[in-house]
PDB file of N, CA and C in Angstrom:
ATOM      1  N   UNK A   1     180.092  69.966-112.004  1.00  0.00           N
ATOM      2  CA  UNK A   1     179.632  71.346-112.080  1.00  0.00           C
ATOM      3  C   UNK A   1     179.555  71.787-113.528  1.00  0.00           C
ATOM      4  N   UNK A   2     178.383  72.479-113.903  1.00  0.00           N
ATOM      5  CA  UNK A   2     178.243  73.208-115.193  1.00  0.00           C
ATOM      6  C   UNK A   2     179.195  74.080-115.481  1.00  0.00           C
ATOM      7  N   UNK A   3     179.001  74.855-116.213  1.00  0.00           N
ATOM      8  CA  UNK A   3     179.464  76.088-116.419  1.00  0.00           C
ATOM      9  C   UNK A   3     178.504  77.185-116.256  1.00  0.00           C
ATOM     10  N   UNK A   4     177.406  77.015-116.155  1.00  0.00           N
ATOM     11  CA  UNK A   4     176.288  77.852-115.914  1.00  0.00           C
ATOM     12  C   UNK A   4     176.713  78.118-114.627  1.00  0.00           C
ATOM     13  N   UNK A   5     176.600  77.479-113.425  1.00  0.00           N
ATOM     14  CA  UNK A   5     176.401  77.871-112.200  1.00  0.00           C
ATOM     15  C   UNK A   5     177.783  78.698-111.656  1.00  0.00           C
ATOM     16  N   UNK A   6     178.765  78.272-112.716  1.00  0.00           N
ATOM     17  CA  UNK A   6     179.764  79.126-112.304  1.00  0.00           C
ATOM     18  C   UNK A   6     179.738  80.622-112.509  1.00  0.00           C
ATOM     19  N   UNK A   7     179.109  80.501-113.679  1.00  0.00           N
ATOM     20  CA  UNK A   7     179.344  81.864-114.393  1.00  0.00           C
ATOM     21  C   UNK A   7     177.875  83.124-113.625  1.00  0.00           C
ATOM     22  N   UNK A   8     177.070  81.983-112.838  1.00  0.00           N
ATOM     23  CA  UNK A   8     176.248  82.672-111.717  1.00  0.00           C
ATOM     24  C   UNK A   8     177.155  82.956-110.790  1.00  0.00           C
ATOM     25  N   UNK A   9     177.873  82.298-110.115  1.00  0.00           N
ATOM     26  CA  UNK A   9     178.094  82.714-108.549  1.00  0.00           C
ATOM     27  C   UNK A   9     178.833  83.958-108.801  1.00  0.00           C
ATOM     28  N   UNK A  10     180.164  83.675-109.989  1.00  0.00           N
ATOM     29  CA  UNK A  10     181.093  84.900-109.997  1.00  0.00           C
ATOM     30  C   UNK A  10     180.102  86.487-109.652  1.00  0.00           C
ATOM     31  N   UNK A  11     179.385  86.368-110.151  1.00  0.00           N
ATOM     32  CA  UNK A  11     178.641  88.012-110.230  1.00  0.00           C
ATOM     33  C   UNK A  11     177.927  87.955-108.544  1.00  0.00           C
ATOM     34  N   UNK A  12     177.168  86.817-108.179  1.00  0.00           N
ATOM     35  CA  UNK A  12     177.111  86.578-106.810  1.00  0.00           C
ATOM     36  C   UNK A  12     178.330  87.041-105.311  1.00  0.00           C
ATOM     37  N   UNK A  13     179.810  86.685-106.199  1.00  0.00           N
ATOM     38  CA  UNK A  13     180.272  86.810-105.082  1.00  0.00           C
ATOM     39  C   UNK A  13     181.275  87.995-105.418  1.00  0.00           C
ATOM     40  N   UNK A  14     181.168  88.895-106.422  1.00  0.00           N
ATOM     41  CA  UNK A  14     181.342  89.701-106.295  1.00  0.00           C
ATOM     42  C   UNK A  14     180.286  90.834-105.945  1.00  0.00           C
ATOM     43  N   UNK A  15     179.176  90.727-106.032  1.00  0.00           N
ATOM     44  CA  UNK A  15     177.899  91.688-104.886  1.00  0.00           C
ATOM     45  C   UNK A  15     178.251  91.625-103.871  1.00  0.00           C
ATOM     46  N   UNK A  16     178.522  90.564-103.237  1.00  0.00           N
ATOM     47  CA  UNK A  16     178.269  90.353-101.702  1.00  0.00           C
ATOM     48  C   UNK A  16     179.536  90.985-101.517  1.00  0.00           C
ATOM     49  N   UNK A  17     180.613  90.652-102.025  1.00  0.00           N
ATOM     50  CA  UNK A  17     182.101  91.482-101.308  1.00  0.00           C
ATOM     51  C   UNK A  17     181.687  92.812-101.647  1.00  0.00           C
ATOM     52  N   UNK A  18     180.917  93.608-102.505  1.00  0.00           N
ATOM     53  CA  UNK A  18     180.587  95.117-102.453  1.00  0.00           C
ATOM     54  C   UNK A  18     180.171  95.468-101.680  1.00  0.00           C
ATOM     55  N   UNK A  19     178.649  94.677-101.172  1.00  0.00           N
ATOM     56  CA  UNK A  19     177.898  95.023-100.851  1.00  0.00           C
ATOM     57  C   UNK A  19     178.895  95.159 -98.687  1.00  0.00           C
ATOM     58  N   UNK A  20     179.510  94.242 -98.520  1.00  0.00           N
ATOM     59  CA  UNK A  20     180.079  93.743 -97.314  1.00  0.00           C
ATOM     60  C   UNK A  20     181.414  94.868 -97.044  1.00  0.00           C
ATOM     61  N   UNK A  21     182.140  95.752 -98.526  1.00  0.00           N
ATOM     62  CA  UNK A  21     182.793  96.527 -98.260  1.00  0.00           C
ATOM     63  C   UNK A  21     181.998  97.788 -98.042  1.00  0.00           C
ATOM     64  N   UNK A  22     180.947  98.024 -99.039  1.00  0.00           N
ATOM     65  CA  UNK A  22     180.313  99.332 -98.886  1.00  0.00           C
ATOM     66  C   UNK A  22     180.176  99.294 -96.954  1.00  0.00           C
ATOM     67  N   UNK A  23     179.380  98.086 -96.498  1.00  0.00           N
ATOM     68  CA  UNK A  23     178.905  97.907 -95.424  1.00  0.00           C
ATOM     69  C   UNK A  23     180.159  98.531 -93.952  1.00  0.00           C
ATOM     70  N   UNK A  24     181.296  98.193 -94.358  1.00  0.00           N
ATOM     71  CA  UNK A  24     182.498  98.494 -93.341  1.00  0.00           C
ATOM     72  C   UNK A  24     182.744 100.020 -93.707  1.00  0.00           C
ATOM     73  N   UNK A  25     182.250 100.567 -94.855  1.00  0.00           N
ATOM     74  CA  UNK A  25     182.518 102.022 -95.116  1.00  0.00           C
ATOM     75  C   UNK A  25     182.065 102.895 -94.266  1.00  0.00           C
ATOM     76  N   UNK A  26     180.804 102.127 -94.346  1.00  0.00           N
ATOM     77  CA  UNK A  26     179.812 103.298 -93.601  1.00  0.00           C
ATOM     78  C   UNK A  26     179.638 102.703 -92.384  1.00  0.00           C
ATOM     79  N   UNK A  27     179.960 101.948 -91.707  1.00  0.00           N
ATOM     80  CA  UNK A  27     179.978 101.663 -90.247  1.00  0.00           C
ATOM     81  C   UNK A  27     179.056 102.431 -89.349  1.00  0.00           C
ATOM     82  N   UNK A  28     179.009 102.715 -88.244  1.00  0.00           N
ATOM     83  CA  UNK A  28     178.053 103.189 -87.303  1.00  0.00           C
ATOM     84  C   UNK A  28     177.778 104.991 -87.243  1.00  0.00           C
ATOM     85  N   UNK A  29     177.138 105.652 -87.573  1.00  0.00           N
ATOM     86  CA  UNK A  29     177.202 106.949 -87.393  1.00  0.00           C
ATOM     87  C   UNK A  29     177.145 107.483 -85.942  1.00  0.00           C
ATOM     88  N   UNK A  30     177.829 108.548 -85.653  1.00  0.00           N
ATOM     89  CA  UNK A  30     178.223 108.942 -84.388  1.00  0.00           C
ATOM     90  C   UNK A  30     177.452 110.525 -84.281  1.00  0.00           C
ATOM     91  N   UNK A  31     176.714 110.643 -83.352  1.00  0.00           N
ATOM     92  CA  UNK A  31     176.307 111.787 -83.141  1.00  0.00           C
ATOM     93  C   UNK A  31     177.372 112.974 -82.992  1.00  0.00           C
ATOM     94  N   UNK A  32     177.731 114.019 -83.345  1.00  0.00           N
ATOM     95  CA  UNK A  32     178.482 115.414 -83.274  1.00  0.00           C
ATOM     96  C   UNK A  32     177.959 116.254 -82.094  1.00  0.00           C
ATOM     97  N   UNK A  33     176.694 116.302 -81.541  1.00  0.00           N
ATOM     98  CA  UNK A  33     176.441 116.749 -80.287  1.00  0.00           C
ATOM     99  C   UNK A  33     176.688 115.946 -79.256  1.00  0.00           C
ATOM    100  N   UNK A  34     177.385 116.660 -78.154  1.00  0.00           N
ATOM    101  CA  UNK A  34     177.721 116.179 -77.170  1.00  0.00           C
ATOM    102  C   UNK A  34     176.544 115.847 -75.974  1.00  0.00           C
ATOM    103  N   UNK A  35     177.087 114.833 -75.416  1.00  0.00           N
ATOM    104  CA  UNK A  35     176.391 113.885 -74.157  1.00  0.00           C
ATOM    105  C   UNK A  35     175.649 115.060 -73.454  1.00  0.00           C
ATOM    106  N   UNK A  36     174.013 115.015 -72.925  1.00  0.00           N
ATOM    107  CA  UNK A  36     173.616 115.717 -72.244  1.00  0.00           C
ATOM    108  C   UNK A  36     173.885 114.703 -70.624  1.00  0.00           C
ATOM    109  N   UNK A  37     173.369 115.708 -69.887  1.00  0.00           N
ATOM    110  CA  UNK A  37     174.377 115.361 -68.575  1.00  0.00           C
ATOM    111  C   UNK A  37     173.424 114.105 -67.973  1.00  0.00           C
ATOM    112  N   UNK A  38     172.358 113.722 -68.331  1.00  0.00           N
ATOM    113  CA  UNK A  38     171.399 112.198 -68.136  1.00  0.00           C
ATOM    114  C   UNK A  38     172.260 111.261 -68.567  1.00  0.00           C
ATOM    115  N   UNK A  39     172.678 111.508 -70.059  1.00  0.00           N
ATOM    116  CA  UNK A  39     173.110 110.718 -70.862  1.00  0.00           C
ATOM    117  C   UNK A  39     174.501 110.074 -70.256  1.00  0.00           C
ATOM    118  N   UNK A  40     175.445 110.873 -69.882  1.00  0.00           N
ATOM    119  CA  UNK A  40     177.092 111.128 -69.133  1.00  0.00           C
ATOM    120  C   UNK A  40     176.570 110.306 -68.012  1.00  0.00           C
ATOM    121  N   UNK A  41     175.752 110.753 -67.219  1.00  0.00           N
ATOM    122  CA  UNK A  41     175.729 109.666 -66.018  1.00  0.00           C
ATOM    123  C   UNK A  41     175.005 108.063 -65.959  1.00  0.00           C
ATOM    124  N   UNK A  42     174.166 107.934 -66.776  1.00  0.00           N
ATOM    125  CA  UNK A  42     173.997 106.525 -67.695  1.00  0.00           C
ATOM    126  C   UNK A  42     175.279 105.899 -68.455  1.00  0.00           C
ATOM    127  N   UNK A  43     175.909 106.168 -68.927  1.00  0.00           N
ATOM    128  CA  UNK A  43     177.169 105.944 -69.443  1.00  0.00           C
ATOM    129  C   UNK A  43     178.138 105.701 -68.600  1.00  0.00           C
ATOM    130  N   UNK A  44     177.777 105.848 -67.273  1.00  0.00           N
ATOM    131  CA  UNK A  44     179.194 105.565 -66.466  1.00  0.00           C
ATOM    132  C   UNK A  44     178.319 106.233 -64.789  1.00  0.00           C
ATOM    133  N   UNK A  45     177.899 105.138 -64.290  1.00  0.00           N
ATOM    134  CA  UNK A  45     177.027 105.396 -62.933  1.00  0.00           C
ATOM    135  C   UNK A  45     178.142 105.616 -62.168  1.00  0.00           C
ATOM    136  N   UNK A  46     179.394 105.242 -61.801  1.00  0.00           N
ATOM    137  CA  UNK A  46     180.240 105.337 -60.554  1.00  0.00           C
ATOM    138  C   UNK A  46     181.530 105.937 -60.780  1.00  0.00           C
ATOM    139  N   UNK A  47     181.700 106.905 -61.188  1.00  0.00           N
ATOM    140  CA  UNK A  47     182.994 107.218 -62.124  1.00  0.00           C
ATOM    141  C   UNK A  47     184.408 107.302 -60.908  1.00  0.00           C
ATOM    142  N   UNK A  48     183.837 107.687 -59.879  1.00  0.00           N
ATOM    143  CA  UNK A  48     184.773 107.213 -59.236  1.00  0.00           C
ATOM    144  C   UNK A  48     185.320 106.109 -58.442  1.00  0.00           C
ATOM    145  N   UNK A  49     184.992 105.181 -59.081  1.00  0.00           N
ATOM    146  CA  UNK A  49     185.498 103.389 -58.988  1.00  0.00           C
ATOM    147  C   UNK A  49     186.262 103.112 -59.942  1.00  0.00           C
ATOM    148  N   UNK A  50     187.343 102.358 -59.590  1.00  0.00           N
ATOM    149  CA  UNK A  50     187.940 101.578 -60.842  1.00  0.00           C
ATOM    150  C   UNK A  50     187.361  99.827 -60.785  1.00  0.00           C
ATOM    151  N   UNK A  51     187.077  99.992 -59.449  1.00  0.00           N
ATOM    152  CA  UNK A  51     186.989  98.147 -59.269  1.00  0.00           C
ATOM    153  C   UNK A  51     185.355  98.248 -58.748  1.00  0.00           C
ATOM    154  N   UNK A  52     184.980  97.467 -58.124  1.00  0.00           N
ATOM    155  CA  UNK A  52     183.778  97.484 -57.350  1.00  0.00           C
ATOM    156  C   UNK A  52     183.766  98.392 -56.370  1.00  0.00           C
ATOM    157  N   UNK A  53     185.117  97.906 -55.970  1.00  0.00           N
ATOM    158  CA  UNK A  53     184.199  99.066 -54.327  1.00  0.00           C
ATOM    159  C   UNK A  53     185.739 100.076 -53.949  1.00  0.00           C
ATOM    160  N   UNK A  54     186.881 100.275 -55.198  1.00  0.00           N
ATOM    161  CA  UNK A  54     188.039 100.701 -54.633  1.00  0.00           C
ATOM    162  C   UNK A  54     187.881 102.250 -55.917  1.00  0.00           C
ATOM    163  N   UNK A  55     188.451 102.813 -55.149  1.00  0.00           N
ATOM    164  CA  UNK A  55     188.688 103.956 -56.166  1.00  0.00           C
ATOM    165  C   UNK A  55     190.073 104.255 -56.624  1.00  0.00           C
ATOM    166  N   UNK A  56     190.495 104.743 -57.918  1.00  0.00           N
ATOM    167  CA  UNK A  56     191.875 104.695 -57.863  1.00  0.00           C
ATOM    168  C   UNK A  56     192.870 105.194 -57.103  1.00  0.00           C
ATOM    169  N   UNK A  57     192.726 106.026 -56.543  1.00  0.00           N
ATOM    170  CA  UNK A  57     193.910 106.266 -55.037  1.00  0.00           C
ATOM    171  C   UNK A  57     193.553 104.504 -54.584  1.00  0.00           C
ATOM    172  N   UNK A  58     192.958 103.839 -53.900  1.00  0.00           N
ATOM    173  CA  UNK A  58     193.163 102.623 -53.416  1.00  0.00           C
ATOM    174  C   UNK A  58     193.787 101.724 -53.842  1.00  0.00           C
ATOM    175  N   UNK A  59     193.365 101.943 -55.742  1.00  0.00           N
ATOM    176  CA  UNK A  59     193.747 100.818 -56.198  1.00  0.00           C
ATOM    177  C   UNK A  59     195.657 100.725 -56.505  1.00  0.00           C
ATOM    178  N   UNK A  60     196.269 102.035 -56.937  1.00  0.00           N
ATOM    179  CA  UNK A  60     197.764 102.371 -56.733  1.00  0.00           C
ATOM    180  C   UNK A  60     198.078 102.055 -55.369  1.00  0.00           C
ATOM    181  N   UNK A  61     197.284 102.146 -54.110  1.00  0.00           N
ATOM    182  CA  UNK A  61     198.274 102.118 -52.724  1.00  0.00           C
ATOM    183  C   UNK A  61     198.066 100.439 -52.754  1.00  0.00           C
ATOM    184  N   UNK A  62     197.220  99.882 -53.253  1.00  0.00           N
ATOM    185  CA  UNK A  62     197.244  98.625 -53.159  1.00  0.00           C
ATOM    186  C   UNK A  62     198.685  97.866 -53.966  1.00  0.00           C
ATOM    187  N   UNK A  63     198.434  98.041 -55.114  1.00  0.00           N
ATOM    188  CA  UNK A  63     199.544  98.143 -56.099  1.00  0.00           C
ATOM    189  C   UNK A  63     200.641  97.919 -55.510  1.00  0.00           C
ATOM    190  N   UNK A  64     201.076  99.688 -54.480  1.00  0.00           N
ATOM    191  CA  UNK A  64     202.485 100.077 -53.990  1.00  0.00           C
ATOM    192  C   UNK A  64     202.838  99.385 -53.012  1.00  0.00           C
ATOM    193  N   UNK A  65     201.747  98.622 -52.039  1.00  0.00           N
ATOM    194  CA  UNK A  65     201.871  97.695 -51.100  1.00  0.00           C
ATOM    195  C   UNK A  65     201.930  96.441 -51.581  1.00  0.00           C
ATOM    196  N   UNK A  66     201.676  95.937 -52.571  1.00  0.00           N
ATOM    197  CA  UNK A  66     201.810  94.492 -52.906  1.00  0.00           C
ATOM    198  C   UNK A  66     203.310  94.649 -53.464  1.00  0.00           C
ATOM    199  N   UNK A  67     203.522  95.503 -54.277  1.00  0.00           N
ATOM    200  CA  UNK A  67     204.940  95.286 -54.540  1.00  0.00           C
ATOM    201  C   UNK A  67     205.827  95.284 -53.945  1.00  0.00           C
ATOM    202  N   UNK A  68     206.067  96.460 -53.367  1.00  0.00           N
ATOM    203  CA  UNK A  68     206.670  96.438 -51.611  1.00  0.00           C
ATOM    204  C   UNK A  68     206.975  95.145 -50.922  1.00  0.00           C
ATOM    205  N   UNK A  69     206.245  94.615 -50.478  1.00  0.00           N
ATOM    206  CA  UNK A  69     205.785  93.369 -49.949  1.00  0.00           C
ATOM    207  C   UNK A  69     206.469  92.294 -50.467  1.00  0.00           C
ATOM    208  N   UNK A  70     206.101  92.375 -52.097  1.00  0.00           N
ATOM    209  CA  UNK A  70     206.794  91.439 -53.016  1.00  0.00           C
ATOM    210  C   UNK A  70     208.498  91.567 -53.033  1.00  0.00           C
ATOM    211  N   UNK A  71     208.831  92.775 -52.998  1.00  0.00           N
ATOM    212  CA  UNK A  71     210.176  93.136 -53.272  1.00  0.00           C
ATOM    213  C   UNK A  71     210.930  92.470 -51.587  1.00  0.00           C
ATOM    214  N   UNK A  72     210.203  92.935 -50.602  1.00  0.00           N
ATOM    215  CA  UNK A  72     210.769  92.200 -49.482  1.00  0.00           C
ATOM    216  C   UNK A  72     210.915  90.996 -48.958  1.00  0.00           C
ATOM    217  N   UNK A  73     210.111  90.321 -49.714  1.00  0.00           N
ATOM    218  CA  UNK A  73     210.001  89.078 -49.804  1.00  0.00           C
ATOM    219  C   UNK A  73     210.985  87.720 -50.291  1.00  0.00           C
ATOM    220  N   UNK A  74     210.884  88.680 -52.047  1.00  0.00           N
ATOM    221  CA  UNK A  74     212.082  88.452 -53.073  1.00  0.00           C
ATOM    222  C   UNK A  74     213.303  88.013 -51.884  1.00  0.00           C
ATOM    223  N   UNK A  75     213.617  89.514 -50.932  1.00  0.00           N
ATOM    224  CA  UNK A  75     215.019  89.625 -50.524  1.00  0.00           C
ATOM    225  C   UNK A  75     215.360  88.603 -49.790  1.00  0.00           C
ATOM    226  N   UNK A  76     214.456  88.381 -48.262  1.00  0.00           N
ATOM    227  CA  UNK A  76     214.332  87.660 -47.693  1.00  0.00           C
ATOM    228  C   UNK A  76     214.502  85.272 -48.536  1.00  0.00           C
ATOM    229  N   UNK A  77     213.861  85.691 -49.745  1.00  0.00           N
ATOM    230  CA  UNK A  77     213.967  84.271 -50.364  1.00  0.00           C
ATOM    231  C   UNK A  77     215.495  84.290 -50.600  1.00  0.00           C
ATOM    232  N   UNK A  78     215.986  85.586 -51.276  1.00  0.00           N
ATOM    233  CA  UNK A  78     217.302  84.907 -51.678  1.00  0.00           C
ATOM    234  C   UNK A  78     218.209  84.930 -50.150  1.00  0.00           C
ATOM    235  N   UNK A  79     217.936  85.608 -49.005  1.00  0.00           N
ATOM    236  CA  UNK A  79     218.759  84.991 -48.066  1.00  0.00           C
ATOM    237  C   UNK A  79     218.857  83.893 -47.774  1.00  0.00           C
ATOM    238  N   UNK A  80     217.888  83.152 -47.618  1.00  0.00           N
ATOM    239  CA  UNK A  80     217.293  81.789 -47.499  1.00  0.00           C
ATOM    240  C   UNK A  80     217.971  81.125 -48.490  1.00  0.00           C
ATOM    241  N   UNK A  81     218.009  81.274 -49.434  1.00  0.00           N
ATOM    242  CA  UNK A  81     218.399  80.506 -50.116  1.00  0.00           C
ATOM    243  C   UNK A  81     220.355  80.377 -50.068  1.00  0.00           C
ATOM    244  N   UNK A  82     220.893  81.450 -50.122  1.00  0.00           N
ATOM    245  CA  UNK A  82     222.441  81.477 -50.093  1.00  0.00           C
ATOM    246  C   UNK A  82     223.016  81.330 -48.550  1.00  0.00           C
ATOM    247  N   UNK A  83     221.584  80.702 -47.364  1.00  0.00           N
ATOM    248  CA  UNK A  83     221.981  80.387 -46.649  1.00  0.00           C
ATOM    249  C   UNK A  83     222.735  81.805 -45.288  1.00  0.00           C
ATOM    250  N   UNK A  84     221.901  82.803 -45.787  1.00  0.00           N
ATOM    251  CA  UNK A  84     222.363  83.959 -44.712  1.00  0.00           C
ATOM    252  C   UNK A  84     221.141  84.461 -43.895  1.00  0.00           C
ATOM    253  N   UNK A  85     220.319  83.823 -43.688  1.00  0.00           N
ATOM    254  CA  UNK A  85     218.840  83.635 -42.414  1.00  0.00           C
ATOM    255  C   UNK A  85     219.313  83.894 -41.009  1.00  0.00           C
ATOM    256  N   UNK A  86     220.461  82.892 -41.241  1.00  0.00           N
ATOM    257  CA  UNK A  86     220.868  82.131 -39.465  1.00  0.00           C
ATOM    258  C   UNK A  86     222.610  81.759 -39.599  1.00  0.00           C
ATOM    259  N   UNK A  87     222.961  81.468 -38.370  1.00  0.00           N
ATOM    260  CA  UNK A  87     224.161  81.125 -38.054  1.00  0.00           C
ATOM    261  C   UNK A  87     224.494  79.274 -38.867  1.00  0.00           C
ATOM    262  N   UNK A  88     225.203  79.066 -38.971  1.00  0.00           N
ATOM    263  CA  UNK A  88     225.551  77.760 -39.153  1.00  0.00           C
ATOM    264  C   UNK A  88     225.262  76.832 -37.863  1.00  0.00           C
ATOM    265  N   UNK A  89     224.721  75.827 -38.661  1.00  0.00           N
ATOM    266  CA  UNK A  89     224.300  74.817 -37.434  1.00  0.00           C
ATOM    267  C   UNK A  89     224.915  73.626 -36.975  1.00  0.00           C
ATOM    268  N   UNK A  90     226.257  73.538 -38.123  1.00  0.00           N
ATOM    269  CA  UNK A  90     227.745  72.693 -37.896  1.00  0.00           C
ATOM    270  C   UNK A  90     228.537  73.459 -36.532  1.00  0.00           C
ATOM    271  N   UNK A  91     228.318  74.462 -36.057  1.00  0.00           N
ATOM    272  CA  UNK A  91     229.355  74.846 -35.202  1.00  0.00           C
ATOM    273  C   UNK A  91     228.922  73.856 -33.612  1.00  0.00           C
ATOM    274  N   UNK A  92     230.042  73.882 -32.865  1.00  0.00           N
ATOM    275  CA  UNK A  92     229.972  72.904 -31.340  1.00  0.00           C
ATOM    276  C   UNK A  92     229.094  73.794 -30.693  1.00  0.00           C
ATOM    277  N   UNK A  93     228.991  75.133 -30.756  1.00  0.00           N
ATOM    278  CA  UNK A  93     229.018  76.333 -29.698  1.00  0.00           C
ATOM    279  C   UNK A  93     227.127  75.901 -30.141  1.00  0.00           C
ATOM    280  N   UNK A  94     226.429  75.773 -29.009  1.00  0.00           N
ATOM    281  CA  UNK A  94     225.033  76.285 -29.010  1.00  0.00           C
ATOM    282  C   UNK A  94     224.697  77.359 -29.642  1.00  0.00           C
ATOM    283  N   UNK A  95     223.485  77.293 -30.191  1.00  0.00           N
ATOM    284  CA  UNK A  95     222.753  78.240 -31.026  1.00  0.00           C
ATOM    285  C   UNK A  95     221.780  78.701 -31.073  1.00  0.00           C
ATOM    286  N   UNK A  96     220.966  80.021 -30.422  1.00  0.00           N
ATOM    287  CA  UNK A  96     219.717  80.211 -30.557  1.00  0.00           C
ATOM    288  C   UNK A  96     218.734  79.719 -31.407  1.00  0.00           C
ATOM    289  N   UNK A  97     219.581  79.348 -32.289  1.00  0.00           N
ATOM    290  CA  UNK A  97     218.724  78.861 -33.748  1.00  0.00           C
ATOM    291  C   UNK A  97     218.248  77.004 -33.993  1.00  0.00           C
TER     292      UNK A  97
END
């Protein structure tokens, strides 16, 4: 490498970082008048959906039922597991189980 081409880029790559900060300065301009009511409903066709086809009351009772569900579940595993489901199946005495 010369020294010429160096002593080009420096001024090169300091434009472009100006030019690339000026650029983030001024970012997108935002209109100050507010949405006319065409505009509001283009912007958001179904406002009362959160999902495809549930609205948020559905989507919380869904929520409150899966957890529910989950939490009873939980309980039921750890009976199962510490062995309190059913009677013991060592005893002589017959067992429904």
């Amino acid at each position: 490498m010369n020294s010429t081409s160096i002593i080009i880029r420096r001024p090169v790559r300091l434009s472009l970082l100006a030019v690339l900060a000026l650029s983030t300065l001024a970012g997108c301009a935002r209109k100050d008048e507010p949405l006319t009511r065409h505009e509001q409903v283009l912007s958001n066709l179904t406002p009362e959906l959160r999902t495809l086809y549930q609205r948020n009351v559905d989507v919380a009772n869904m929520f409150a039922h899966t957890d529910n569900t989950n939490k009873r579940a939980m309980y039921w595993d750890i009976y199962r597991a510490l062995y309190r489901d059913r009677p013991s199946r060592l005893h002589p005495i017959p067992r429904p189980y």
